[in-house]
C-alpha atoms as a PDB file:
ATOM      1  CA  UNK A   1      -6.401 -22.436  11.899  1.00  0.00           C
ATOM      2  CA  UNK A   2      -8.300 -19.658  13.032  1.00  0.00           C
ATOM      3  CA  UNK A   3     -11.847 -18.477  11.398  1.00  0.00           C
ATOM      4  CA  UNK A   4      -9.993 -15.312   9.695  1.00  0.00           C
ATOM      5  CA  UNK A   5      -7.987 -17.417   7.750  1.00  0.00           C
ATOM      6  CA  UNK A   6     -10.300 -19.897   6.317  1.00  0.00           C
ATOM      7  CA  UNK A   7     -13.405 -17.222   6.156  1.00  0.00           C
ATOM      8  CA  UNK A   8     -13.446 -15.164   2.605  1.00  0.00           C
ATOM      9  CA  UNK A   9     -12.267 -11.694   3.513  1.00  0.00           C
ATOM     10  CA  UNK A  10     -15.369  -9.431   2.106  1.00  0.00           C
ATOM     11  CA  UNK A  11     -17.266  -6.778   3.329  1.00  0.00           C
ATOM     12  CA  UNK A  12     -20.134  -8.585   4.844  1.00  0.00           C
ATOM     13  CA  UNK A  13     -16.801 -10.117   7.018  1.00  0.00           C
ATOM     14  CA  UNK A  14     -15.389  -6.738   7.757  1.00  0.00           C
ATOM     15  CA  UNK A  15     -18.795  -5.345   8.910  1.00  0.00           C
ATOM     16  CA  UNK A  16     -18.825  -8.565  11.649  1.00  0.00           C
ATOM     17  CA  UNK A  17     -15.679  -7.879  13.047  1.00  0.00           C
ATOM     18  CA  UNK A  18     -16.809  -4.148  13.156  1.00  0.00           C
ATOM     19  CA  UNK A  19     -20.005  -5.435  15.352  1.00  0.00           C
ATOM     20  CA  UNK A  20     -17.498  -7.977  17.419  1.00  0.00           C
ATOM     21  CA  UNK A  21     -15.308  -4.909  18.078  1.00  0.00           C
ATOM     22  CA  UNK A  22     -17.988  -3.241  20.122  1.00  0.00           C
ATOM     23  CA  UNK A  23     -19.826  -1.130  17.189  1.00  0.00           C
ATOM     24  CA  UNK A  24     -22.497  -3.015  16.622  1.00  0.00           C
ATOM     25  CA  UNK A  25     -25.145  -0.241  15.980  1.00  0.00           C
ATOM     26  CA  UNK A  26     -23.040   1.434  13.205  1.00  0.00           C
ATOM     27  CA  UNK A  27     -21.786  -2.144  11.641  1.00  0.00           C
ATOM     28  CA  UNK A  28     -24.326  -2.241   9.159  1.00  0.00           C
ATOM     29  CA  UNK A  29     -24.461   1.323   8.398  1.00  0.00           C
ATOM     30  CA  UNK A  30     -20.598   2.201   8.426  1.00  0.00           C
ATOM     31  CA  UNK A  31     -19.705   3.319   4.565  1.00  0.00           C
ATOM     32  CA  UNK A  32     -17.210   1.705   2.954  1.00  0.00           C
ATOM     33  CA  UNK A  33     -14.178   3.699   1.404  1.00  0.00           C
ATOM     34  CA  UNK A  34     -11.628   0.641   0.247  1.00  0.00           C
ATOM     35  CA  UNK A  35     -11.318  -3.497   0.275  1.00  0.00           C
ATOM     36  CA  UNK A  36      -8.342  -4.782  -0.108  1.00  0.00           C
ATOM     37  CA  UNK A  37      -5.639  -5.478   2.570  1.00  0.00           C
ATOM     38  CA  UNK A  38      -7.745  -3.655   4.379  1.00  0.00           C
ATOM     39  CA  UNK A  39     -11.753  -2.912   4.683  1.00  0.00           C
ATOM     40  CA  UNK A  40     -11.886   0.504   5.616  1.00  0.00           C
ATOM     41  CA  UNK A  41     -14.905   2.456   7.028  1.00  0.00           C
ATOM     42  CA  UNK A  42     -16.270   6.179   7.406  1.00  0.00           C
ATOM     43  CA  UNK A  43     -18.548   5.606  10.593  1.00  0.00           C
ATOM     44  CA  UNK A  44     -21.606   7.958  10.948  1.00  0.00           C
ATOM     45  CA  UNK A  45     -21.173  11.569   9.646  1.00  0.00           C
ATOM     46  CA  UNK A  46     -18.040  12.791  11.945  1.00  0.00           C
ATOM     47  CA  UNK A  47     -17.045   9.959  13.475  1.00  0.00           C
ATOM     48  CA  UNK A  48     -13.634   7.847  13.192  1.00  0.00           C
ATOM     49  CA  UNK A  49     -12.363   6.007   9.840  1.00  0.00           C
ATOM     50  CA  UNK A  50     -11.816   1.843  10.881  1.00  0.00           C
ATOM     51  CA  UNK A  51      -9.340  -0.272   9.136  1.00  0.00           C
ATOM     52  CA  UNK A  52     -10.057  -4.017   9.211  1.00  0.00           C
ATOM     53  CA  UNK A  53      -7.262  -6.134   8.766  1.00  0.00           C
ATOM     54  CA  UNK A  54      -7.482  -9.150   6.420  1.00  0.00           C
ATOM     55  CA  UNK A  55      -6.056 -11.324   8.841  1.00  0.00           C
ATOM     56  CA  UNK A  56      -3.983 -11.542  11.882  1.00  0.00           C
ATOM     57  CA  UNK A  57      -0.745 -11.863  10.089  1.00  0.00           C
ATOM     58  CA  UNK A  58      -1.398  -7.564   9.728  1.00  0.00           C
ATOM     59  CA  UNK A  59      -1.286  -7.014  13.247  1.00  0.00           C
ATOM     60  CA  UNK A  60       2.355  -6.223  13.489  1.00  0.00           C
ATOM     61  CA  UNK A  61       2.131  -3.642  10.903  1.00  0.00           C
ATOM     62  CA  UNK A  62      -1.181  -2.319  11.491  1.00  0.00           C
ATOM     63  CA  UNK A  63       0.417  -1.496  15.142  1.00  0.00           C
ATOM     64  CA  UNK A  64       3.585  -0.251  13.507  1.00  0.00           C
ATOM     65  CA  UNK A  65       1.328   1.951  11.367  1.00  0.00           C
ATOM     66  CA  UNK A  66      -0.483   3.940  14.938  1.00  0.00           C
ATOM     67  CA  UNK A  67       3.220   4.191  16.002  1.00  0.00           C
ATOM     68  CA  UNK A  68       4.543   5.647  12.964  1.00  0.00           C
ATOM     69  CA  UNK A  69       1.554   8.159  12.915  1.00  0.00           C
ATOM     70  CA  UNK A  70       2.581   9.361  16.241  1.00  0.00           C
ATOM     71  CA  UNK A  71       6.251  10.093  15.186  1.00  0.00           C
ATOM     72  CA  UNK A  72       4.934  11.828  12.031  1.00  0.00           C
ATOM     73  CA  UNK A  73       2.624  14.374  14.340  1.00  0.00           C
ATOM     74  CA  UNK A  74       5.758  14.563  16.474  1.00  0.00           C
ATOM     75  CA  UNK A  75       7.751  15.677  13.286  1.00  0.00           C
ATOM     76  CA  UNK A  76       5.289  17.921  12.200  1.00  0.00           C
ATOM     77  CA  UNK A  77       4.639  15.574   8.560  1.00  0.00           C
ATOM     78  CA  UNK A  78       1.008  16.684   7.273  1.00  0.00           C
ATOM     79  CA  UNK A  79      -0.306  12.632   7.967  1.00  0.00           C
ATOM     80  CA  UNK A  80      -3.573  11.217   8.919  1.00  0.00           C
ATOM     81  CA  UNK A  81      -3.822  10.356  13.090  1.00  0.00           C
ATOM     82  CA  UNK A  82      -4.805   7.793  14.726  1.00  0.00           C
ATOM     83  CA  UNK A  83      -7.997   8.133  16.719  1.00  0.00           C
ATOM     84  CA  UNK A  84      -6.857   5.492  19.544  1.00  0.00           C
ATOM     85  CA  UNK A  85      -3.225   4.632  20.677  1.00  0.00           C
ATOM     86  CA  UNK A  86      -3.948   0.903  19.968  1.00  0.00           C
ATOM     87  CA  UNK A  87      -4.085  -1.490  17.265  1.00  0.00           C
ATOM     88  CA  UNK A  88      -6.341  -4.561  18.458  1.00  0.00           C
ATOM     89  CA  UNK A  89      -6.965  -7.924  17.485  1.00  0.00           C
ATOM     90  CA  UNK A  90     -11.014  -8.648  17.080  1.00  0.00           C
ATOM     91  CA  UNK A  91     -12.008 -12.059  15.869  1.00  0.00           C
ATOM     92  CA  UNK A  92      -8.854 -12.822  14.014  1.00  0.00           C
ATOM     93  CA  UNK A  93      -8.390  -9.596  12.418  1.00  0.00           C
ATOM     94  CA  UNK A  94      -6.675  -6.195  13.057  1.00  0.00           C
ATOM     95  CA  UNK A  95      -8.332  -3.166  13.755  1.00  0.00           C
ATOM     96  CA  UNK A  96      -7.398   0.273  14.138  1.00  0.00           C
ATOM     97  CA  UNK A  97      -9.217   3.803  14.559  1.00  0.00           C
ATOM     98  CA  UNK A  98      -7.988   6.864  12.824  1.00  0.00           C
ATOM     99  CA  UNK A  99      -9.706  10.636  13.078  1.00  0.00           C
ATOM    100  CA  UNK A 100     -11.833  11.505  10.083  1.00  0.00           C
ATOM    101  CA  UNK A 101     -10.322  13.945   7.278  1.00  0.00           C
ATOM    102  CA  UNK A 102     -12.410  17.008   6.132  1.00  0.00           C
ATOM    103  CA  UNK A 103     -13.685  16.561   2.866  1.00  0.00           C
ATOM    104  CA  UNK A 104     -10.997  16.505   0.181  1.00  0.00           C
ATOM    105  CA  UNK A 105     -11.541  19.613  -2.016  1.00  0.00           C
ATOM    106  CA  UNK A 106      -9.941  18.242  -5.167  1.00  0.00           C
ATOM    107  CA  UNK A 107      -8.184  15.024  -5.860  1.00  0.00           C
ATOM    108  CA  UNK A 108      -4.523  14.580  -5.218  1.00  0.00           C
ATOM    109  CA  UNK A 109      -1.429  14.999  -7.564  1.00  0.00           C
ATOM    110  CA  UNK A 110       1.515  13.501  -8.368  1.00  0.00           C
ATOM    111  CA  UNK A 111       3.156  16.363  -7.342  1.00  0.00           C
ATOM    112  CA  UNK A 112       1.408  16.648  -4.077  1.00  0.00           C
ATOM    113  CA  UNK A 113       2.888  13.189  -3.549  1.00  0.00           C
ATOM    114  CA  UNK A 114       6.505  14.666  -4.198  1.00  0.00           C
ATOM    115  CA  UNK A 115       6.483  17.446  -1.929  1.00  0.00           C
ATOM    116  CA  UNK A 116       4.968  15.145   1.067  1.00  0.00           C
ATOM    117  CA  UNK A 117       7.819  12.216   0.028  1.00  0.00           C
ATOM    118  CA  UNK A 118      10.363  15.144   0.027  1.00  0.00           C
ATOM    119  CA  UNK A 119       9.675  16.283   3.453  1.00  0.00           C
ATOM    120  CA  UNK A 120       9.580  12.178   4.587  1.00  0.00           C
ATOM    121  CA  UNK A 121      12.563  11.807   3.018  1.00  0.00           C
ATOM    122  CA  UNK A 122      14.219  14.663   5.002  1.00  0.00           C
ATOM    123  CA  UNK A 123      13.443  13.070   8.744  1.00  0.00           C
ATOM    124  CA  UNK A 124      16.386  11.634  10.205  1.00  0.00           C
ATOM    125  CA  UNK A 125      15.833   7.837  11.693  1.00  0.00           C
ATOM    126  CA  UNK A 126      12.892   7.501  13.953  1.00  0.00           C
ATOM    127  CA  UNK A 127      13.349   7.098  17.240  1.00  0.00           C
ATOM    128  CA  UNK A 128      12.234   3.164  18.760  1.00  0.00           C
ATOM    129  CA  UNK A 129       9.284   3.345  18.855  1.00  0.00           C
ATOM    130  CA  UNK A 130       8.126   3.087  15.188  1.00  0.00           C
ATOM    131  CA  UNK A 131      10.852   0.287  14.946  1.00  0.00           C
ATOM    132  CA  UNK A 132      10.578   0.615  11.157  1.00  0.00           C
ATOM    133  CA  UNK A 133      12.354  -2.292   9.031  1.00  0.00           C
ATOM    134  CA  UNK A 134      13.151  -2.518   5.667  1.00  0.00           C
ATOM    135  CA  UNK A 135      10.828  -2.327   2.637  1.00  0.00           C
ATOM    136  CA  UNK A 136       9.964  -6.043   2.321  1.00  0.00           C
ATOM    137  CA  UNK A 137       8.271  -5.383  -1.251  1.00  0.00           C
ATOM    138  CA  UNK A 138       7.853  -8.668  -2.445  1.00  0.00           C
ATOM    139  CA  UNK A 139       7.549 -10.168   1.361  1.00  0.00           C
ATOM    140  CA  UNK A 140       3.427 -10.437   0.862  1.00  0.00           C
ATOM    141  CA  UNK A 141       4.034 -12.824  -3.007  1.00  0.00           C
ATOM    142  CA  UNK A 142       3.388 -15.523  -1.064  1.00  0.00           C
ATOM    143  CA  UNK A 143       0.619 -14.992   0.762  1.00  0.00           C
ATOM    144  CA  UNK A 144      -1.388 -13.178  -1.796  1.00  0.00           C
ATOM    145  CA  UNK A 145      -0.996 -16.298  -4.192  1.00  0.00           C
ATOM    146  CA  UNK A 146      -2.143 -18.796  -1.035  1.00  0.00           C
ATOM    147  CA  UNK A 147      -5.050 -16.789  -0.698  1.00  0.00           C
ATOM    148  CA  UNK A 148      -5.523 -16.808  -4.511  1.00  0.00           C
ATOM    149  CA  UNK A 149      -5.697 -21.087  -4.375  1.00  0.00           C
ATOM    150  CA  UNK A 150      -7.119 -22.525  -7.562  1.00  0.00           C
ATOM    151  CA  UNK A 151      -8.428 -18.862  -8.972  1.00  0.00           C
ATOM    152  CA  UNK A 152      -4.695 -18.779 -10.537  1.00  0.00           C
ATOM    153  CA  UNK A 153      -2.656 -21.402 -12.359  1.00  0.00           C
ATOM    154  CA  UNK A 154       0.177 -23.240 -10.731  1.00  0.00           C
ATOM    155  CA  UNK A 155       2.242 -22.498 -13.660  1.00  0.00           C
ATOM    156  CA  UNK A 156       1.683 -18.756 -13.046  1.00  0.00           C
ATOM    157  CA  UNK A 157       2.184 -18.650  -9.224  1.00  0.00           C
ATOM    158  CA  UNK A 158       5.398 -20.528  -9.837  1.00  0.00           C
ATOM    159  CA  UNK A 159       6.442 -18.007 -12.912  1.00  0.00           C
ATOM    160  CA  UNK A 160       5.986 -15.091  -9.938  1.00  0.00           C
ATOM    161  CA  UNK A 161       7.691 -17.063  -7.223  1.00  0.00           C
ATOM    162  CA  UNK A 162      10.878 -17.170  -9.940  1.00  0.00           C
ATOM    163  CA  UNK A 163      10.357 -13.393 -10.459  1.00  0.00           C
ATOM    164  CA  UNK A 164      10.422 -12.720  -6.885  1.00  0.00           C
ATOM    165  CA  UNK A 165      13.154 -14.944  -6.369  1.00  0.00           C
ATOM    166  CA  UNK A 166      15.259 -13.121  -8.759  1.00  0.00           C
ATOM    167  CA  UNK A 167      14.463  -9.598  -8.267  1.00  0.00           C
ATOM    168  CA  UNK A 168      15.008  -9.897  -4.248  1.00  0.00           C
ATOM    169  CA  UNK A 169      18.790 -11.406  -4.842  1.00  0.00           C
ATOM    170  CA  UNK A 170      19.109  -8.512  -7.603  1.00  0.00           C
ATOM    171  CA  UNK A 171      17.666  -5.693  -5.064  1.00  0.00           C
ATOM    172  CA  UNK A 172      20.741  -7.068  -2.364  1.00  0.00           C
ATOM    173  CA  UNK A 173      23.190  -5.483  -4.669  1.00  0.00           C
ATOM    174  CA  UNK A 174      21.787  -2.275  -5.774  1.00  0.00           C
ATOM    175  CA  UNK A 175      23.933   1.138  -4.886  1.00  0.00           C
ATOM    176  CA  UNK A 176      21.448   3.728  -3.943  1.00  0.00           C
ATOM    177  CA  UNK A 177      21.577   7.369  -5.473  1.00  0.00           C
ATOM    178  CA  UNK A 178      19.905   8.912  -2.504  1.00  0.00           C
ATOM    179  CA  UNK A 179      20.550   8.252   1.139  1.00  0.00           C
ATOM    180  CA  UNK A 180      18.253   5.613   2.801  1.00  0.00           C
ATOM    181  CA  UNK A 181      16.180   6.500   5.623  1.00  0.00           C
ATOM    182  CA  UNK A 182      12.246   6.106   6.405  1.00  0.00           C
ATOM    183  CA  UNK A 183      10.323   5.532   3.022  1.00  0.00           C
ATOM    184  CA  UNK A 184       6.173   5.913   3.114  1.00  0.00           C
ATOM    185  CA  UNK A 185       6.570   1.927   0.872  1.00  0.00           C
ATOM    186  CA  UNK A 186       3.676   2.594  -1.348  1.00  0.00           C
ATOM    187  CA  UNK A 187       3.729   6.005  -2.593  1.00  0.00           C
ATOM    188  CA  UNK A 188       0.487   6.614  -4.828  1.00  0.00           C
ATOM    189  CA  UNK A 189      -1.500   9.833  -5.214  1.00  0.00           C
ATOM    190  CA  UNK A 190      -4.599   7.120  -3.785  1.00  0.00           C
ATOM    191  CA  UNK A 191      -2.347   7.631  -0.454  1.00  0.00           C
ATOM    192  CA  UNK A 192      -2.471  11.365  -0.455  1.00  0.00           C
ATOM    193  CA  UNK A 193      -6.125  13.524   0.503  1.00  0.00           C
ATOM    194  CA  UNK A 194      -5.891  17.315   0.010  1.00  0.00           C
ATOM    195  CA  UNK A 195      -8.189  18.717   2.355  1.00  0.00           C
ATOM    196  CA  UNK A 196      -8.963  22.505   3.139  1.00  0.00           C
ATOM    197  CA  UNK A 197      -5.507  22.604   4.854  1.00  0.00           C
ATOM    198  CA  UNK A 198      -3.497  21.063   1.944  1.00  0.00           C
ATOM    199  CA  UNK A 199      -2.313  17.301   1.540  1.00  0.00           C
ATOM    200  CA  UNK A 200      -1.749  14.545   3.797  1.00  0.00           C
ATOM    201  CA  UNK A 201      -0.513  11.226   3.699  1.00  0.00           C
ATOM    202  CA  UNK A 202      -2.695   8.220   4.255  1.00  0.00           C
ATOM    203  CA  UNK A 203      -1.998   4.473   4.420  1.00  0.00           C
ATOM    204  CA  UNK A 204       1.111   4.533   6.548  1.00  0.00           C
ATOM    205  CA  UNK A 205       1.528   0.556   6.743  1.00  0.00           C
ATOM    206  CA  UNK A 206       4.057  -0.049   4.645  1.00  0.00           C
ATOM    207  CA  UNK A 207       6.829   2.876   6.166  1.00  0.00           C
ATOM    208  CA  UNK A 208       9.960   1.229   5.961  1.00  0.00           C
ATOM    209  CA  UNK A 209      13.485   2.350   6.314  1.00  0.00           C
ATOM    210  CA  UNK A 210      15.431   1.797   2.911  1.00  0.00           C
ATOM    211  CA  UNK A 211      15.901   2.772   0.079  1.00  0.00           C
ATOM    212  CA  UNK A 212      14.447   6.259  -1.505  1.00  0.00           C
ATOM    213  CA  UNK A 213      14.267   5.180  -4.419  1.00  0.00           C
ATOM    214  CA  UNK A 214      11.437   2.792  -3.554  1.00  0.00           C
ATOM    215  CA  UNK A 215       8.896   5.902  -2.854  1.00  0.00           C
ATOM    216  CA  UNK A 216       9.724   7.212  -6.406  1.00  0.00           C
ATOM    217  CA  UNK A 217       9.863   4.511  -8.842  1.00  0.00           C
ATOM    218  CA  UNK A 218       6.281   4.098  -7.727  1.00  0.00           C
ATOM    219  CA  UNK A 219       5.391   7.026  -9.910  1.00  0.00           C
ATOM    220  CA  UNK A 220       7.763   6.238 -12.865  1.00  0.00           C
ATOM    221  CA  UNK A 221       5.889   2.671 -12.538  1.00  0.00           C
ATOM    222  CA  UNK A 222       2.491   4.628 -13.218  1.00  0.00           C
ATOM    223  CA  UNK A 223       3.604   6.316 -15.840  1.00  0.00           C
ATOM    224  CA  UNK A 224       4.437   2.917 -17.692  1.00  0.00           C
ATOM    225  CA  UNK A 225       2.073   0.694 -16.986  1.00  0.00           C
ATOM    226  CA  UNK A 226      -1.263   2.687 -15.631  1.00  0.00           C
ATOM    227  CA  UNK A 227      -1.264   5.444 -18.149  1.00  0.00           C
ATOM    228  CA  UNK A 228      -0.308   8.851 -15.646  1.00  0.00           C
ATOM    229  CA  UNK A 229       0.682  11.701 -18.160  1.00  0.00           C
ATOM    230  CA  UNK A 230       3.657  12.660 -18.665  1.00  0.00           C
ATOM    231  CA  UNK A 231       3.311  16.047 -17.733  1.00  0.00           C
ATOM    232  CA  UNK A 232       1.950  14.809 -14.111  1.00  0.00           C
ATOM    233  CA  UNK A 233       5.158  12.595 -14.144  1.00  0.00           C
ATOM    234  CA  UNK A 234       7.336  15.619 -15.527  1.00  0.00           C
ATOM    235  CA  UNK A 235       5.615  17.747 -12.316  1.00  0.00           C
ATOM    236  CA  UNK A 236       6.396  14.875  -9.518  1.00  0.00           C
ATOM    237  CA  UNK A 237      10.124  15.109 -10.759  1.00  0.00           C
ATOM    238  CA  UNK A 238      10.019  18.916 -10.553  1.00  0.00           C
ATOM    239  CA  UNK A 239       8.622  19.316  -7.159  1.00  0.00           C
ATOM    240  CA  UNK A 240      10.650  16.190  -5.702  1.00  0.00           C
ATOM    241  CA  UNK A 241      13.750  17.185  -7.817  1.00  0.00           C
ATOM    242  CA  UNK A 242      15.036  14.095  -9.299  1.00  0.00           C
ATOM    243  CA  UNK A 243      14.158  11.502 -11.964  1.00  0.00           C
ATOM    244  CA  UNK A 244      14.434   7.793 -10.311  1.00  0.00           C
ATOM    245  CA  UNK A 245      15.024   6.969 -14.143  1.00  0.00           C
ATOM    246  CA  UNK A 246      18.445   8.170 -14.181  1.00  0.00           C
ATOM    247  CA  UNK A 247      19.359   5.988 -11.862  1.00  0.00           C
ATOM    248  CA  UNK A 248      20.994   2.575 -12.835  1.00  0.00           C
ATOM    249  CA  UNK A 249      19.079   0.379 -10.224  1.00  0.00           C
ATOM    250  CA  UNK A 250      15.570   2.035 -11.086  1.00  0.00           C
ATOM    251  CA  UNK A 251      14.881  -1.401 -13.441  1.00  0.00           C
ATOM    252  CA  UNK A 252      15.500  -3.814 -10.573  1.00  0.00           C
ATOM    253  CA  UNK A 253      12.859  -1.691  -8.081  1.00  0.00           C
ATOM    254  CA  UNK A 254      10.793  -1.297 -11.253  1.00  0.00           C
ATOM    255  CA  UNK A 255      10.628  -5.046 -11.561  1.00  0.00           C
ATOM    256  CA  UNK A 256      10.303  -6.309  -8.044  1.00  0.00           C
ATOM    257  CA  UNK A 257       6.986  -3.783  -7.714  1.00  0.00           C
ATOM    258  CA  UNK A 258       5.768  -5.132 -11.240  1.00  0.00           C
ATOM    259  CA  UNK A 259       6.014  -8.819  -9.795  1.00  0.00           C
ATOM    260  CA  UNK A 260       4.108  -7.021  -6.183  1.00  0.00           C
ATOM    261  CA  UNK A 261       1.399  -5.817  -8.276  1.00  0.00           C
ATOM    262  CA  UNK A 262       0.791  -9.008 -10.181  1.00  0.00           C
ATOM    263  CA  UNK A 263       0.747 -10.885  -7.094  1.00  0.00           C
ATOM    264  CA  UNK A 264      -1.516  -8.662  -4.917  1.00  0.00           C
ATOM    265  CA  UNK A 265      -4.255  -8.433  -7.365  1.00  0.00           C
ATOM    266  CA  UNK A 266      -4.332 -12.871  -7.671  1.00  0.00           C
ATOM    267  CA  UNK A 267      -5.703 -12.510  -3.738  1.00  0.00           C
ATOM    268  CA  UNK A 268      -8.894 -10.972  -5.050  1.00  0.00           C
ATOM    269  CA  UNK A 269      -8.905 -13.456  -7.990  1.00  0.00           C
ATOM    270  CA  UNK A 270     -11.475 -16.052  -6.039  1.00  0.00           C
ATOM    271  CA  UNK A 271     -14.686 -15.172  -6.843  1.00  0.00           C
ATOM    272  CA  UNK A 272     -14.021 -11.728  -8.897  1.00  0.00           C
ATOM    273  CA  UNK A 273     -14.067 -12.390 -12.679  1.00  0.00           C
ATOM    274  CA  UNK A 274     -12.421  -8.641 -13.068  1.00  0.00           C
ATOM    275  CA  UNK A 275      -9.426  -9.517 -10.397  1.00  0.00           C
ATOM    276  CA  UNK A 276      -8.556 -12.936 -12.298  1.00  0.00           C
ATOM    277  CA  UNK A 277      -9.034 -11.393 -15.843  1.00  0.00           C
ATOM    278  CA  UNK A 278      -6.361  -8.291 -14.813  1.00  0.00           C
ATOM    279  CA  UNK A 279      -4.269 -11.063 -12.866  1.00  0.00           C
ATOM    280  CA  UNK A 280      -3.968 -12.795 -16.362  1.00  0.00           C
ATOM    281  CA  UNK A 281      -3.551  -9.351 -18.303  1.00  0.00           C
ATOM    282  CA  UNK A 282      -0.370  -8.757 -15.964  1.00  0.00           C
ATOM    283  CA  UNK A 283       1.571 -11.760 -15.632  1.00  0.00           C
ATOM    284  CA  UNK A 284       1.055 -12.560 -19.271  1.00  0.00           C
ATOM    285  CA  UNK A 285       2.843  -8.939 -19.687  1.00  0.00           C
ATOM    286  CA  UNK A 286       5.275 -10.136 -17.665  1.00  0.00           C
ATOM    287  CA  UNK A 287       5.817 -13.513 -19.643  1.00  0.00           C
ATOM    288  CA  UNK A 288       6.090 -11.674 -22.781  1.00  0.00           C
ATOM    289  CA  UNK A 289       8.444  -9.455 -21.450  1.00  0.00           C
ATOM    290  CA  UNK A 290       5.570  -6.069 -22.700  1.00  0.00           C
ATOM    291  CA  UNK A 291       6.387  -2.976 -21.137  1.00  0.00           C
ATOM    292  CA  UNK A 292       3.576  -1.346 -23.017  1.00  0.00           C
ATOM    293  CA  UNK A 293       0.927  -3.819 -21.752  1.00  0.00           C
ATOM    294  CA  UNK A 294      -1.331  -1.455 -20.082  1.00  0.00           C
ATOM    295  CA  UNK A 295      -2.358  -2.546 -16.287  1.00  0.00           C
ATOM    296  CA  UNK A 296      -5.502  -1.018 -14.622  1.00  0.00           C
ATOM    297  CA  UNK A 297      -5.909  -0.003 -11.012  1.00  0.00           C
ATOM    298  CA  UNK A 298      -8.027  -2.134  -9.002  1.00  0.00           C
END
């Protein structure tokens, strides 16, 4: 077992893979934007953004994620770029180099979001190179509750197991609305920056080719569970031009990302009061079958 699977993933890790990886002068001084699959890191005042994988399981996507960036610049889709061709593996974990943003100059919209998912949802396949596959959604459920161990009850990793179970036989049958094709896979406003030139997508990881509908029921998920307006939801569906609601499937995709979300946040659970306490929020939701349980980001 290697040390990146049986070492904590925190930031004091993240910052010794950064000095491993040939950086160590800015290791201790790199600022931290996000933990969580990923530590990521603004180095010095212009120089490139890092992302630290959690583990070496990532480095298949995280080198799927530089190829996809270099199809979207091919394509023309406003996305962030990668700063070297290469992902590489540095003591266990991935890491990958992307060119800095400008500043943002105000925060990003839901309905920023829809016009960049429009435009992704208009490219044809990708050529080989990105090798895209489908939008594994509930793929990471078991991993997330191994790395969660004792910090959450057996009873409730085996409740999600059963959910995932379900809502991955359930997604099988669905009939799509739209027609499938390359998805960004985790379509938040968090992945969007709106810089001097207008938005951009971040966090391209999870592209997939599938189902549309997964990009949008993101957003209809937000609006029921992590308190977006309804007039920011009501502007998404006017810019992108259709309401993932009216479509009968929408509850299954709703569902399998509910179970996702539950799961993701019981990785952080060890050691982080806050992670287990919204862990137990959510799957007790879930339990009780209470759509109007309100979840919180983290």
């Amino acid at each position: 077992m290697s040390e990146a699977q049986t070492t904590p993933f925190t930031e004091a890790r993240a910052r010794a893979v950064l000095a491993v990886a040939g950086r160590p002068d800015v290791a201790a001084d790199a600022r931290l934007l996000a933990l969580g699959e990923n530590a990521v890191f603004a180095v010095g005042e212009s120089g490139p953004v890092v992302r630290v994988g959690r583990d070496a399981e990532l480095l298949p996507r995280a080198r799927r994620e530089v190829a996809v960036a270099a199809w979207l610049e091919q394509e023309g889709v406003p996305a962030v770029r990668a700063a070297e061709p290469e992902a590489v593996l540095v003591d266990g974990h991935p890491v990958t180099y992307w060119q800095r943003l400008p500043e943002a100059v105000r925060p990003a919209a839901p309905a920023d979001l829809a016009g960049l998912l429009r435009r992704v949802h208009a490219l044809p396949k990708p050529p080989p190179g990105p090798s895209l596959p489908r939008r594994d959604l509930l793929g990471g459920v078991e991993r997330w509750l191994r790395l969660a161990g004792d910090a959450v009850s057996a009873a409730d990793a085996e409740y999600l197991r059963g959910r995932r179970d379900a809502y991955a036989a359930a997604a099988t049958a669905l009939e799509p609305h739209l027609p499938p094709g390359p998805v960004h896979g985790d379509a938040l406003t968090r992945n969007v920056h709106v810089g001097p030139d207008g938005p951009v997508l971040v966090d391209l990881e999870t592209f997939a080719d599938d189902l549309r509908e997964h990009d949008l029921v993101v957003m209809a998920l937000s609006r029921d569970r992590y308190g977006l307006p309804e007039a920011e939801y009501a502007a998404f569906v006017e810019v992108y031009g259709w309401d993932v609601r009216d479509w009968a499937g929408c509850a299954v995709l709703r569902g399998a990302r509910e179970t996702a979300s539950c799961a993701w946040v019981a990785q952080h659970a060890p050691g982080n009061p806050a992670a287990a306490a919204e862990f137990r929020r959510r799957v007790a939701s879930l339990r009780e079958g209470d759509a109007a349980v309100r979840w919180y980001p983290f």
